[in-house]
PDB file of N, CA and C in Angstrom:
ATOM      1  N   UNK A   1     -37.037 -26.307 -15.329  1.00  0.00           N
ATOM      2  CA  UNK A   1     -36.800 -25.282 -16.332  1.00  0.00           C
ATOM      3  C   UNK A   1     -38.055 -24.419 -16.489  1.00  0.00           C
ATOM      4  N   UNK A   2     -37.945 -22.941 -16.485  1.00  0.00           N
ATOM      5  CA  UNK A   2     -38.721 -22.338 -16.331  1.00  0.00           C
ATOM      6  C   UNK A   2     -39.072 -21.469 -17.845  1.00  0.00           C
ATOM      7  N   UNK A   3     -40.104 -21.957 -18.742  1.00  0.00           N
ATOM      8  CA  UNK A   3     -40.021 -21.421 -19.938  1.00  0.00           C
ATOM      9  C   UNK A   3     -40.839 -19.587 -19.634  1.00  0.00           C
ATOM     10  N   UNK A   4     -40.428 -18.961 -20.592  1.00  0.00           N
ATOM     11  CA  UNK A   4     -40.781 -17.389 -20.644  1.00  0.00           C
ATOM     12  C   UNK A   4     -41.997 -17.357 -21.293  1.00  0.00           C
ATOM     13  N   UNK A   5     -42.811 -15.898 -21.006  1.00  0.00           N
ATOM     14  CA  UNK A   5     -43.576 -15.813 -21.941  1.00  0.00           C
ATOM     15  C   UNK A   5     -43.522 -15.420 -22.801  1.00  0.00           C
ATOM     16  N   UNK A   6     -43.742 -15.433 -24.070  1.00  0.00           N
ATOM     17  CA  UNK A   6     -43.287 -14.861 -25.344  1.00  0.00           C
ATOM     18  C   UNK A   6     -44.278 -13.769 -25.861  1.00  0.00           C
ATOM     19  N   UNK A   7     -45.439 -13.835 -25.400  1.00  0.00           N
ATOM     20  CA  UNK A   7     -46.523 -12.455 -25.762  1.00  0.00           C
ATOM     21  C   UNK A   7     -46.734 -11.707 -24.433  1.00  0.00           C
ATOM     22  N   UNK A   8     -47.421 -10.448 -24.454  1.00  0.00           N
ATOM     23  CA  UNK A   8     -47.687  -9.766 -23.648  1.00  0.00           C
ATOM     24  C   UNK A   8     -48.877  -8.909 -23.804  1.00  0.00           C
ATOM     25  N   UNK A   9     -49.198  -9.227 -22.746  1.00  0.00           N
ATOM     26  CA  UNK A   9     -50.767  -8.994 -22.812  1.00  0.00           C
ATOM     27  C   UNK A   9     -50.670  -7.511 -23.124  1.00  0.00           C
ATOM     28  N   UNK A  10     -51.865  -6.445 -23.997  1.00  0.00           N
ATOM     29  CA  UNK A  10     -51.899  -5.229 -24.325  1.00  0.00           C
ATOM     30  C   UNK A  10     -51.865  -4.406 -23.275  1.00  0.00           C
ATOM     31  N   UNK A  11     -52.857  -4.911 -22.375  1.00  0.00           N
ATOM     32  CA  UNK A  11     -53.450  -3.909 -21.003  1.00  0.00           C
ATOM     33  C   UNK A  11     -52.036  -3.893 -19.932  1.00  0.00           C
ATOM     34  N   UNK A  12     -51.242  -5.090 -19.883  1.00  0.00           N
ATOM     35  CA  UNK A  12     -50.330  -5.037 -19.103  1.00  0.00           C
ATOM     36  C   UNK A  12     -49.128  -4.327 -19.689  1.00  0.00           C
ATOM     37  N   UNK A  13     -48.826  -4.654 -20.774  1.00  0.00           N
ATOM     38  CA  UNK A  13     -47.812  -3.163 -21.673  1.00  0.00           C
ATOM     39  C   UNK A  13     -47.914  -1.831 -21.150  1.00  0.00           C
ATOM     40  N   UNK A  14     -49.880  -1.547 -21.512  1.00  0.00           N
ATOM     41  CA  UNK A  14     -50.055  -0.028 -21.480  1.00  0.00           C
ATOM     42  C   UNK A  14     -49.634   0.285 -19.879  1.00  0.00           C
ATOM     43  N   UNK A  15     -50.178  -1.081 -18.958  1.00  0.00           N
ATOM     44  CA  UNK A  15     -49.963  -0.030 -17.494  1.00  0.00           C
ATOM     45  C   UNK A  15     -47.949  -0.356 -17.065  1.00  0.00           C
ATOM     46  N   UNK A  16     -47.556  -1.384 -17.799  1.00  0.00           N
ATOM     47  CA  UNK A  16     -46.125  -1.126 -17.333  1.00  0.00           C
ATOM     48  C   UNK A  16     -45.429   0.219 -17.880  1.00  0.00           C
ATOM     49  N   UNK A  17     -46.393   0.714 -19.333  1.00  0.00           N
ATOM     50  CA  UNK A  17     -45.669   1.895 -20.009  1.00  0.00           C
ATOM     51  C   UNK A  17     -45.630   2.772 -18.915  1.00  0.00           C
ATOM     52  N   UNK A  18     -47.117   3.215 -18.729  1.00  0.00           N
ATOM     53  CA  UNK A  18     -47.433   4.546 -17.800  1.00  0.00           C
ATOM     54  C   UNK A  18     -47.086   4.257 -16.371  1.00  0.00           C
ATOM     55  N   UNK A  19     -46.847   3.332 -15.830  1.00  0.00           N
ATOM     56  CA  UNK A  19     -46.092   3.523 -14.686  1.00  0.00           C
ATOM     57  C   UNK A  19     -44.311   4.029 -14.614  1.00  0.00           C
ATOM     58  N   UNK A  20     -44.158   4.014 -15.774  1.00  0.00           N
ATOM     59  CA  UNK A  20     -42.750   4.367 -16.159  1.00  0.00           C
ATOM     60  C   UNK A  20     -42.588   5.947 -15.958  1.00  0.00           C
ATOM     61  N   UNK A  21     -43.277   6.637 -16.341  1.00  0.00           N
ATOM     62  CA  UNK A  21     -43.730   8.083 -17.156  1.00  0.00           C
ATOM     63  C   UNK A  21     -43.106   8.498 -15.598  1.00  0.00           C
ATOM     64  N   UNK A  22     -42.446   9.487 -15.777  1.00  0.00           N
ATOM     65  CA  UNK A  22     -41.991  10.149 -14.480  1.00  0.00           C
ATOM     66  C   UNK A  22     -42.541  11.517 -13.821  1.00  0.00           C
ATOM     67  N   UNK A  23     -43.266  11.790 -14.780  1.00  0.00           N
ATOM     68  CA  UNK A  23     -44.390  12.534 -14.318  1.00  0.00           C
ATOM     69  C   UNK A  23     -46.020  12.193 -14.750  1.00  0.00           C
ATOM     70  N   UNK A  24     -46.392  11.602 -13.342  1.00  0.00           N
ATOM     71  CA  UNK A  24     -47.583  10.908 -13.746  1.00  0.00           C
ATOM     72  C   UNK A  24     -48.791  11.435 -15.080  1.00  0.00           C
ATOM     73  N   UNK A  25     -48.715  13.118 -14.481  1.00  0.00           N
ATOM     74  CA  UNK A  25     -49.867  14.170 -14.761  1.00  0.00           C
ATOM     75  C   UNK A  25     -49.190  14.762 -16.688  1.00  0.00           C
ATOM     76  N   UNK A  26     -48.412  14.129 -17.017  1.00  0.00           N
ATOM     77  CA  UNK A  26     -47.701  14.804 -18.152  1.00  0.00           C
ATOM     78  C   UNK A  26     -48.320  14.005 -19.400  1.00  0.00           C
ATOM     79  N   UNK A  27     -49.400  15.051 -20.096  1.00  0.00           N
ATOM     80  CA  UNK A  27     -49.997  14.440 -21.015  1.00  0.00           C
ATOM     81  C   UNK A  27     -49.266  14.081 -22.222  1.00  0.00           C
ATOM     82  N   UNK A  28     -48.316  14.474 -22.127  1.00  0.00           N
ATOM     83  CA  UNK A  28     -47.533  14.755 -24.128  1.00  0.00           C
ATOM     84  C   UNK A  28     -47.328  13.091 -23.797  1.00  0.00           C
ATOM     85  N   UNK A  29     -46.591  12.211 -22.872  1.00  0.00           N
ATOM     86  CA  UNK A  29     -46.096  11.119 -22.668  1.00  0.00           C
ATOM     87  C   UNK A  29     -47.397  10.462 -22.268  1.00  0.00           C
ATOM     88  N   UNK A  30     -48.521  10.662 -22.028  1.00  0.00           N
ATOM     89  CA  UNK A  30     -49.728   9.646 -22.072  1.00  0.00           C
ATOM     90  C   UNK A  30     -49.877   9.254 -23.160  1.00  0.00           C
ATOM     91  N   UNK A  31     -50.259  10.537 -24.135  1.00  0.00           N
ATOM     92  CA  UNK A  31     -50.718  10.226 -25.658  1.00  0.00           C
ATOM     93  C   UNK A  31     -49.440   9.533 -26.042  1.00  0.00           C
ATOM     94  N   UNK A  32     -48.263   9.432 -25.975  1.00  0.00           N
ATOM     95  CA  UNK A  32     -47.172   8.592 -26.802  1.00  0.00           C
ATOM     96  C   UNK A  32     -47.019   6.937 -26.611  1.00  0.00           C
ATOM     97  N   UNK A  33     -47.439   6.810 -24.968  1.00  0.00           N
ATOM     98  CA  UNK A  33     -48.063   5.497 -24.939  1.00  0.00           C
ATOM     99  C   UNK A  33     -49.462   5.554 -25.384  1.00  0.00           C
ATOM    100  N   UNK A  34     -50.456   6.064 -25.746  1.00  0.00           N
ATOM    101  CA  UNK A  34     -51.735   5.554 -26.207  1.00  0.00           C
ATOM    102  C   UNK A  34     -51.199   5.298 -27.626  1.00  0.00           C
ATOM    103  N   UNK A  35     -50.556   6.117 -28.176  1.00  0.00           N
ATOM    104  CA  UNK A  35     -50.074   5.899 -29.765  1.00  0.00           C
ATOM    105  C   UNK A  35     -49.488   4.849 -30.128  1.00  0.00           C
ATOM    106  N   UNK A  36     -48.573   4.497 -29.000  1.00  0.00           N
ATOM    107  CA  UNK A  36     -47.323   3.448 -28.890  1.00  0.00           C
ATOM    108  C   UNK A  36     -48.862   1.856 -28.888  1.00  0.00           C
ATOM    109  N   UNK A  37     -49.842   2.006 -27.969  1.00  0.00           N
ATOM    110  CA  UNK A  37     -50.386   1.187 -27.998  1.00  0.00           C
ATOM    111  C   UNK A  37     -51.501   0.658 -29.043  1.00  0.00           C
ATOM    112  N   UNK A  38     -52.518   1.917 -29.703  1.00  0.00           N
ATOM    113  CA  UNK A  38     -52.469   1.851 -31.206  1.00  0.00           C
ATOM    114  C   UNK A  38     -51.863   0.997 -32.030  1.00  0.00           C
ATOM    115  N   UNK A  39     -50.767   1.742 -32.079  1.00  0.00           N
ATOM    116  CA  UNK A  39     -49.759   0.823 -33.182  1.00  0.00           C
ATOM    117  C   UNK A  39     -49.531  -0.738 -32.472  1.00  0.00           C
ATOM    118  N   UNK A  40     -49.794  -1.124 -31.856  1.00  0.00           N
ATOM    119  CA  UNK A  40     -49.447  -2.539 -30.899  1.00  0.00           C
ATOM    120  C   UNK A  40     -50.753  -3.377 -31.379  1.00  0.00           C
ATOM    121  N   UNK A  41     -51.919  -2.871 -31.214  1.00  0.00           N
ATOM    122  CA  UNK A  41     -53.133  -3.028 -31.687  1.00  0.00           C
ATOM    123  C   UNK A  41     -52.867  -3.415 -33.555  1.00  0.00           C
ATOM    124  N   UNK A  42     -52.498  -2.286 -34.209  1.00  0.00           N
ATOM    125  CA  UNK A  42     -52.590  -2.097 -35.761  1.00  0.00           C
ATOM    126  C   UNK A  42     -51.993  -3.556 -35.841  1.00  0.00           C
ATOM    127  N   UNK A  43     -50.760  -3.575 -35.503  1.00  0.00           N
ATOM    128  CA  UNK A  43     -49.842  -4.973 -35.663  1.00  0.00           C
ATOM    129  C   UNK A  43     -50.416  -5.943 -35.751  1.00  0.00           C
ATOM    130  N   UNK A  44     -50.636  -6.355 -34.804  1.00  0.00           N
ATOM    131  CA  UNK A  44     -51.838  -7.205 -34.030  1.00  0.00           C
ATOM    132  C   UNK A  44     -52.558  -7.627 -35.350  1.00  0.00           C
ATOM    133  N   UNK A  45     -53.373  -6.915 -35.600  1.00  0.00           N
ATOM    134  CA  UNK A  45     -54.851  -6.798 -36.552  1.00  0.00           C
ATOM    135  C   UNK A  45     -53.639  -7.290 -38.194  1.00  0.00           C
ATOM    136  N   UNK A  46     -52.993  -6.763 -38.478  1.00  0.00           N
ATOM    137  CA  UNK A  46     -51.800  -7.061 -39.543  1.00  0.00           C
ATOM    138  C   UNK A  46     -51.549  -8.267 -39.777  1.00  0.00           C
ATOM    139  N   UNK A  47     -50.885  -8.658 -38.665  1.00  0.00           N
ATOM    140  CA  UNK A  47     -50.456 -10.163 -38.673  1.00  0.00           C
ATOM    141  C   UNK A  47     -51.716 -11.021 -38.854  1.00  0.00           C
ATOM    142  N   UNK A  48     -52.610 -10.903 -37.899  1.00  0.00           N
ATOM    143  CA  UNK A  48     -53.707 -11.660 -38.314  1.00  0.00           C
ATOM    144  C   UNK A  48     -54.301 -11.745 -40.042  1.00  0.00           C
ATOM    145  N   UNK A  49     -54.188 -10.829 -40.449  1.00  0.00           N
ATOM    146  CA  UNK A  49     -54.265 -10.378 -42.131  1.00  0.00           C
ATOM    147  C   UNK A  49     -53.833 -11.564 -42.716  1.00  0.00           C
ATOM    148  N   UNK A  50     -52.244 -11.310 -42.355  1.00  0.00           N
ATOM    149  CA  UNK A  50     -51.625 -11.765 -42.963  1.00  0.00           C
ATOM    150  C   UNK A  50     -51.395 -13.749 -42.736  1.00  0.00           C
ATOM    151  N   UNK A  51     -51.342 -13.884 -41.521  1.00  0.00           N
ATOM    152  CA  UNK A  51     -51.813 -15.174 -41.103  1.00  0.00           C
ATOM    153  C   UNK A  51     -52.785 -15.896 -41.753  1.00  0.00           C
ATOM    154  N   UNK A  52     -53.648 -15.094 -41.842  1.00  0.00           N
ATOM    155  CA  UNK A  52     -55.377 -15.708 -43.172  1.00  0.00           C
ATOM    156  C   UNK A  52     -54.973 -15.629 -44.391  1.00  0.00           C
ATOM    157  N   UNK A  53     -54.239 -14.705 -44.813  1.00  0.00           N
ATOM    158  CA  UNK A  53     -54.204 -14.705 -46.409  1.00  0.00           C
ATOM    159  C   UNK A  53     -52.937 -14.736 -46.785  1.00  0.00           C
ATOM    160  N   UNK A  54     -51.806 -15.589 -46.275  1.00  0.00           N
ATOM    161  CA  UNK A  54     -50.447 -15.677 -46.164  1.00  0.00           C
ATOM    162  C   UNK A  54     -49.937 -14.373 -46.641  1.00  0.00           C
ATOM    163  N   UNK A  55     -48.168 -15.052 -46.499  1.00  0.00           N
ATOM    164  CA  UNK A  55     -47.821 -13.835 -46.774  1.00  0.00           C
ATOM    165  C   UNK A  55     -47.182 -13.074 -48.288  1.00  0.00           C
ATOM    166  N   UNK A  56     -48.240 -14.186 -48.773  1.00  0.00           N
ATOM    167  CA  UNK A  56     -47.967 -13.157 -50.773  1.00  0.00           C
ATOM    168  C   UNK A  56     -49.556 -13.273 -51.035  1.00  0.00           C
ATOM    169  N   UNK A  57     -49.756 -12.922 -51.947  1.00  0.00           N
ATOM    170  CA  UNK A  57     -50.979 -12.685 -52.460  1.00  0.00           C
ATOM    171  C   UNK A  57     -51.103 -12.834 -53.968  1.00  0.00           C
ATOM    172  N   UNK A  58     -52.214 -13.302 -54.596  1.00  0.00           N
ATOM    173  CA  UNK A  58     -52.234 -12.975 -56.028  1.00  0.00           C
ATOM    174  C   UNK A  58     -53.025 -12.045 -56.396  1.00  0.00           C
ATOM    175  N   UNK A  59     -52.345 -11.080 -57.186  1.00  0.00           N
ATOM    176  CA  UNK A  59     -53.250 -10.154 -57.774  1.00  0.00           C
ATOM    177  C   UNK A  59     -53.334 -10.243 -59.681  1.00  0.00           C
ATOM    178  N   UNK A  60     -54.702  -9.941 -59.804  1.00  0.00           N
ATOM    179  CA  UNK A  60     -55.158 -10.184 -61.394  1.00  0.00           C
ATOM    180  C   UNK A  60     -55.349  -8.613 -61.622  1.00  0.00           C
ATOM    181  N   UNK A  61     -55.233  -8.344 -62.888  1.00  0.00           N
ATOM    182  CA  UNK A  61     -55.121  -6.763 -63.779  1.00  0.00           C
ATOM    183  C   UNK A  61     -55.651  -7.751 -64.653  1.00  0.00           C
ATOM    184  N   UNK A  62     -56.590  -7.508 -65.080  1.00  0.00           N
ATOM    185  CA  UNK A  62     -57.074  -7.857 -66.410  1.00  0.00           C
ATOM    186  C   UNK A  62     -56.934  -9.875 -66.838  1.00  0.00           C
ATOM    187  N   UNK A  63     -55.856  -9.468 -68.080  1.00  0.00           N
ATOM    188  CA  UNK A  63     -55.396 -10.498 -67.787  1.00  0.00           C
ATOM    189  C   UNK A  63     -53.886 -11.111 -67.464  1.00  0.00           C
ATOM    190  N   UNK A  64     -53.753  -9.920 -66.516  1.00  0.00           N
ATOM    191  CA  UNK A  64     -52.463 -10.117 -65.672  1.00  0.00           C
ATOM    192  C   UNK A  64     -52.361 -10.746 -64.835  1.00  0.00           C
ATOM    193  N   UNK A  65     -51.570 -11.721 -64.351  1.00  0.00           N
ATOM    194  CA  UNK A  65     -51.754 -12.611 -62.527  1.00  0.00           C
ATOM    195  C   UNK A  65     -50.383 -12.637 -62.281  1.00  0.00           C
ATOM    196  N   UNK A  66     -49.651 -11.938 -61.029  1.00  0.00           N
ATOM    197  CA  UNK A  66     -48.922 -12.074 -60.699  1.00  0.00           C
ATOM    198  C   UNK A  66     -48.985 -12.386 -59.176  1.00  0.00           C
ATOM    199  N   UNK A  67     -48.011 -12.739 -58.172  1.00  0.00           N
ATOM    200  CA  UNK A  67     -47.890 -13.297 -56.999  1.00  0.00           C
ATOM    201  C   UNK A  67     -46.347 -11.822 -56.266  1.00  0.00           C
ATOM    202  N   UNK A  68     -47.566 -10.813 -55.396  1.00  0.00           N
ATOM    203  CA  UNK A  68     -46.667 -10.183 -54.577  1.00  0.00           C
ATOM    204  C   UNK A  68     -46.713 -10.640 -52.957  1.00  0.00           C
ATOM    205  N   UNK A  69     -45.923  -9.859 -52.344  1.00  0.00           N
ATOM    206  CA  UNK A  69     -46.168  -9.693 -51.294  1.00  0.00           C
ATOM    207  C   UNK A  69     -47.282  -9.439 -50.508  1.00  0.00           C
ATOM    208  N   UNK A  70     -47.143  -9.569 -49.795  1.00  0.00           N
ATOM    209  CA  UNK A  70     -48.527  -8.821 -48.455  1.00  0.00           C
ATOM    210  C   UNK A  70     -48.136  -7.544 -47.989  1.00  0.00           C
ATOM    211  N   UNK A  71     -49.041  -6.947 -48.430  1.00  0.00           N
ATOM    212  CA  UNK A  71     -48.836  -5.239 -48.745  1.00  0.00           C
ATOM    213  C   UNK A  71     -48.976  -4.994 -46.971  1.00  0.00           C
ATOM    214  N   UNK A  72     -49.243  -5.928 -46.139  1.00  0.00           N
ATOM    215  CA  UNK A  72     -49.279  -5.707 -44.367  1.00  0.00           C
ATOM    216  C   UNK A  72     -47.971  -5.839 -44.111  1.00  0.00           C
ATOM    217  N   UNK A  73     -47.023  -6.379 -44.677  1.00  0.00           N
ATOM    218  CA  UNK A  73     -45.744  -6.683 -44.279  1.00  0.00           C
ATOM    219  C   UNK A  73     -45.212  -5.143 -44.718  1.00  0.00           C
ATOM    220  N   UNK A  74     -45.177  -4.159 -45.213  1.00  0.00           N
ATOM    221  CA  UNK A  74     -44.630  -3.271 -45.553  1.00  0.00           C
ATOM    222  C   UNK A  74     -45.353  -2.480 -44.443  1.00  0.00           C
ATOM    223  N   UNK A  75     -46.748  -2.715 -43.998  1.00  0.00           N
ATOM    224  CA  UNK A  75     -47.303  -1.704 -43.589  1.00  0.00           C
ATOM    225  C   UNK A  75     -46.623  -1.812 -41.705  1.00  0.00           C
ATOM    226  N   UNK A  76     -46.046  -3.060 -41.513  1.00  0.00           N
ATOM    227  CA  UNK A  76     -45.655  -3.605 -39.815  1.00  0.00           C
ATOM    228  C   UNK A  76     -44.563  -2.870 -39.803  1.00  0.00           C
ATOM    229  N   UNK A  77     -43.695  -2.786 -41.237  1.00  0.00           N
ATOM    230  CA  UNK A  77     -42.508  -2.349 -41.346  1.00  0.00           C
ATOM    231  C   UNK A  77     -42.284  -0.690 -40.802  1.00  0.00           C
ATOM    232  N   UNK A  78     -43.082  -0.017 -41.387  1.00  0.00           N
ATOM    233  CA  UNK A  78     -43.761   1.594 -41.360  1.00  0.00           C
ATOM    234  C   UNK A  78     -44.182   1.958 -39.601  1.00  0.00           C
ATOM    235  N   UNK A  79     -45.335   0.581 -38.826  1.00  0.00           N
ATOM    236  CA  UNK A  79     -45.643   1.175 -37.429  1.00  0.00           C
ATOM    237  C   UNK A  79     -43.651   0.594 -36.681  1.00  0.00           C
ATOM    238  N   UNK A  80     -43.492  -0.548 -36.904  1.00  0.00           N
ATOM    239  CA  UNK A  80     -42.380  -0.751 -36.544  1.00  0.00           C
ATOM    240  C   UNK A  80     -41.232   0.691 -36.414  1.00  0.00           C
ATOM    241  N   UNK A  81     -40.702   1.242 -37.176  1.00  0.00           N
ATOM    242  CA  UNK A  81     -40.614   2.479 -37.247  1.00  0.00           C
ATOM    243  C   UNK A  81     -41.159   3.458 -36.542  1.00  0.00           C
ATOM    244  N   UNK A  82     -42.491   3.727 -36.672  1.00  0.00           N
ATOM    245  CA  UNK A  82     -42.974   4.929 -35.469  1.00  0.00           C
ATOM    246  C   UNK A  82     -42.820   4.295 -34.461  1.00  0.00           C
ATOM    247  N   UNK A  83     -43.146   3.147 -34.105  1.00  0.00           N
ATOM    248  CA  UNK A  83     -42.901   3.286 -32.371  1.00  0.00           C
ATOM    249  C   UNK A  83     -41.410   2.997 -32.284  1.00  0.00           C
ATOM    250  N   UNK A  84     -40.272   3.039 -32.632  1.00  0.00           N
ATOM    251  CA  UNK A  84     -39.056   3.151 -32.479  1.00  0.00           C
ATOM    252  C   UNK A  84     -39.048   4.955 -32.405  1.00  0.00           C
ATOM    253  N   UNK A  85     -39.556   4.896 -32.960  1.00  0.00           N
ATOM    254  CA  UNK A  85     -39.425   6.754 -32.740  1.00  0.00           C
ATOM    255  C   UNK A  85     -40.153   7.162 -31.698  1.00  0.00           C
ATOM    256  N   UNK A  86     -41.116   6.666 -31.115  1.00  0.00           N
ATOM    257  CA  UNK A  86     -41.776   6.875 -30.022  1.00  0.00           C
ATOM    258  C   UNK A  86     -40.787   6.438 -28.874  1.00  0.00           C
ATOM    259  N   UNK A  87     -40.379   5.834 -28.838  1.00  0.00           N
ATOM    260  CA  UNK A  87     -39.757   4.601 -27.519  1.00  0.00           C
ATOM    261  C   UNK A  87     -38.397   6.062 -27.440  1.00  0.00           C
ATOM    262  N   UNK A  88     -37.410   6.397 -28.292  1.00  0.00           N
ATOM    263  CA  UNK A  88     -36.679   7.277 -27.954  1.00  0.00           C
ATOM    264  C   UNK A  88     -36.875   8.596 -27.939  1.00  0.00           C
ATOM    265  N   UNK A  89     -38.344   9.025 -27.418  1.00  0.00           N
ATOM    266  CA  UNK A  89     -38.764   9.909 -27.253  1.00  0.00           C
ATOM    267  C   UNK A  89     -39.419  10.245 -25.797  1.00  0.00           C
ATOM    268  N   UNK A  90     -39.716   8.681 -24.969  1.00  0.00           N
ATOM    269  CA  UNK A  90     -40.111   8.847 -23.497  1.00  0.00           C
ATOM    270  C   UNK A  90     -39.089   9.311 -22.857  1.00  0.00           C
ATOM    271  N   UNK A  91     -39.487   9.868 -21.687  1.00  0.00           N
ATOM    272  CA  UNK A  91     -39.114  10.393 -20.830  1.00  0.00           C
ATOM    273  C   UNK A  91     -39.439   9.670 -19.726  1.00  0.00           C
ATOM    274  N   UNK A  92     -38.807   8.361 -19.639  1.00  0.00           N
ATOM    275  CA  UNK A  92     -39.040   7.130 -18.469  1.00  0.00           C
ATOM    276  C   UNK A  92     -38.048   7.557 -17.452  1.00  0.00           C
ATOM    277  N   UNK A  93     -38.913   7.105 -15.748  1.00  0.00           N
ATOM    278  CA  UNK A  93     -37.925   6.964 -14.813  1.00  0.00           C
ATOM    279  C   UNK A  93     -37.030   5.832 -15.339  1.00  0.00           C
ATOM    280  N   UNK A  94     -35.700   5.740 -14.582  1.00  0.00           N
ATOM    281  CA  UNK A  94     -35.317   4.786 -14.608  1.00  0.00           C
ATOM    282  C   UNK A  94     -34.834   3.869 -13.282  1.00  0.00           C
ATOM    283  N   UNK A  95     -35.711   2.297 -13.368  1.00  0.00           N
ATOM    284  CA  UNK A  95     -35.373   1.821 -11.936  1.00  0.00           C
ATOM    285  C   UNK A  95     -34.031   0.728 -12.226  1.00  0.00           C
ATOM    286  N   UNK A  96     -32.961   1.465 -11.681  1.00  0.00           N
ATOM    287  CA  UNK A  96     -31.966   1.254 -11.652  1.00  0.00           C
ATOM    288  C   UNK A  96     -31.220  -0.333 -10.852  1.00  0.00           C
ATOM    289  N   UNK A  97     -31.947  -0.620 -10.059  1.00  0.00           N
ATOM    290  CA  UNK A  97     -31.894  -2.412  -9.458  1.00  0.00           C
ATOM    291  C   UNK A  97     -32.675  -2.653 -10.686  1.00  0.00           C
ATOM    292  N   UNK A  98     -33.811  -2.647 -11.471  1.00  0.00           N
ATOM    293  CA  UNK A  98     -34.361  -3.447 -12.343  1.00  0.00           C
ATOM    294  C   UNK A  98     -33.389  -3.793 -13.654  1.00  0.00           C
ATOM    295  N   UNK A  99     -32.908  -2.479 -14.108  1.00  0.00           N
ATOM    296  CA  UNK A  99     -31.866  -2.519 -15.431  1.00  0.00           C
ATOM    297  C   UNK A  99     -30.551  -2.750 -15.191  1.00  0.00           C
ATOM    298  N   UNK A 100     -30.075  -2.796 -13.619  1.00  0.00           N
ATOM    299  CA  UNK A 100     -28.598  -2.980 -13.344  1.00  0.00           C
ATOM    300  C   UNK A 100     -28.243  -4.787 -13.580  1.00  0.00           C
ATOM    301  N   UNK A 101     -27.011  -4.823 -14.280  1.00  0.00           N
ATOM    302  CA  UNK A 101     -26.741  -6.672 -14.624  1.00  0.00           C
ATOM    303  C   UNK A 101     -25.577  -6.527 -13.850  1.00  0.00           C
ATOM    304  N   UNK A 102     -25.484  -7.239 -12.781  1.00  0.00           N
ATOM    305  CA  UNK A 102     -23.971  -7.892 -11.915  1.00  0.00           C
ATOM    306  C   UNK A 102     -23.162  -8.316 -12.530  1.00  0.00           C
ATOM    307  N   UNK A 103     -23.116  -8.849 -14.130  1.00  0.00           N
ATOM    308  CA  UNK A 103     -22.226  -9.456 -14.752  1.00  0.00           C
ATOM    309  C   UNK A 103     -21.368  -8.978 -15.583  1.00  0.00           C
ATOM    310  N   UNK A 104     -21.784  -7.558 -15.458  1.00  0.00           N
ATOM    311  CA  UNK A 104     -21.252  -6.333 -16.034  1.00  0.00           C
ATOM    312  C   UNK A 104     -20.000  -5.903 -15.654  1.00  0.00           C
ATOM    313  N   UNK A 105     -19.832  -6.449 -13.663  1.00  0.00           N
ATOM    314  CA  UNK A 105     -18.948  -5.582 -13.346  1.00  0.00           C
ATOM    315  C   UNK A 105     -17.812  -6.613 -13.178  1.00  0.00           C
TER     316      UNK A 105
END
């Protein structure tokens, strides 16, 4: 049994992105993977946040103490979002033996 990997390395993302790009030399789609990878990064740095300082927090006002959320969980929610808006915005070749499923037909 052959288990998967479940993470993916950053550097190997960015070069599977840009090998996609169907015109190598086309900057608008470089910067959307550098952005796309940014936000991959932000995440990253988020979770770790949130991993150290779980995921509620207590905050004091005076002599207020209440128990919210992790204001990073709203913020994963927000890049989650842009790069969904990024992703249907490439202009990827498409390799057609890679995305074709036999079980389809």
């Amino acid at each position: 049994m052959t288990i998967k990997k479940t993470t993916v390395n950053k550097n190997d993302l960015k070069k599977y992105l840009l090998d996609k790009i169907n015109q190598p030399d086309n900057i608008l789609e470089i910067e959307k993977v550098n952005r796309y990878i940014q936000f991959v990064d932000l995440i990253a740095k988020l979770k770790k946040d949130i991993k150290k300082q779980g995921e509620t927090i207590v905050v004091e006002n005076g002599s207020q103490r209440y128990i919210k959320t992790h204001p990073a969980i709203a913020e994963i929610s927000k890049l989650n979002t842009s790069m969904l808006a990024i992703e249907r915005t490439w202009n990827f070749k498409v390799d057609y033996a890679e995305d074709f499923d036999e079980d389809l037909i």
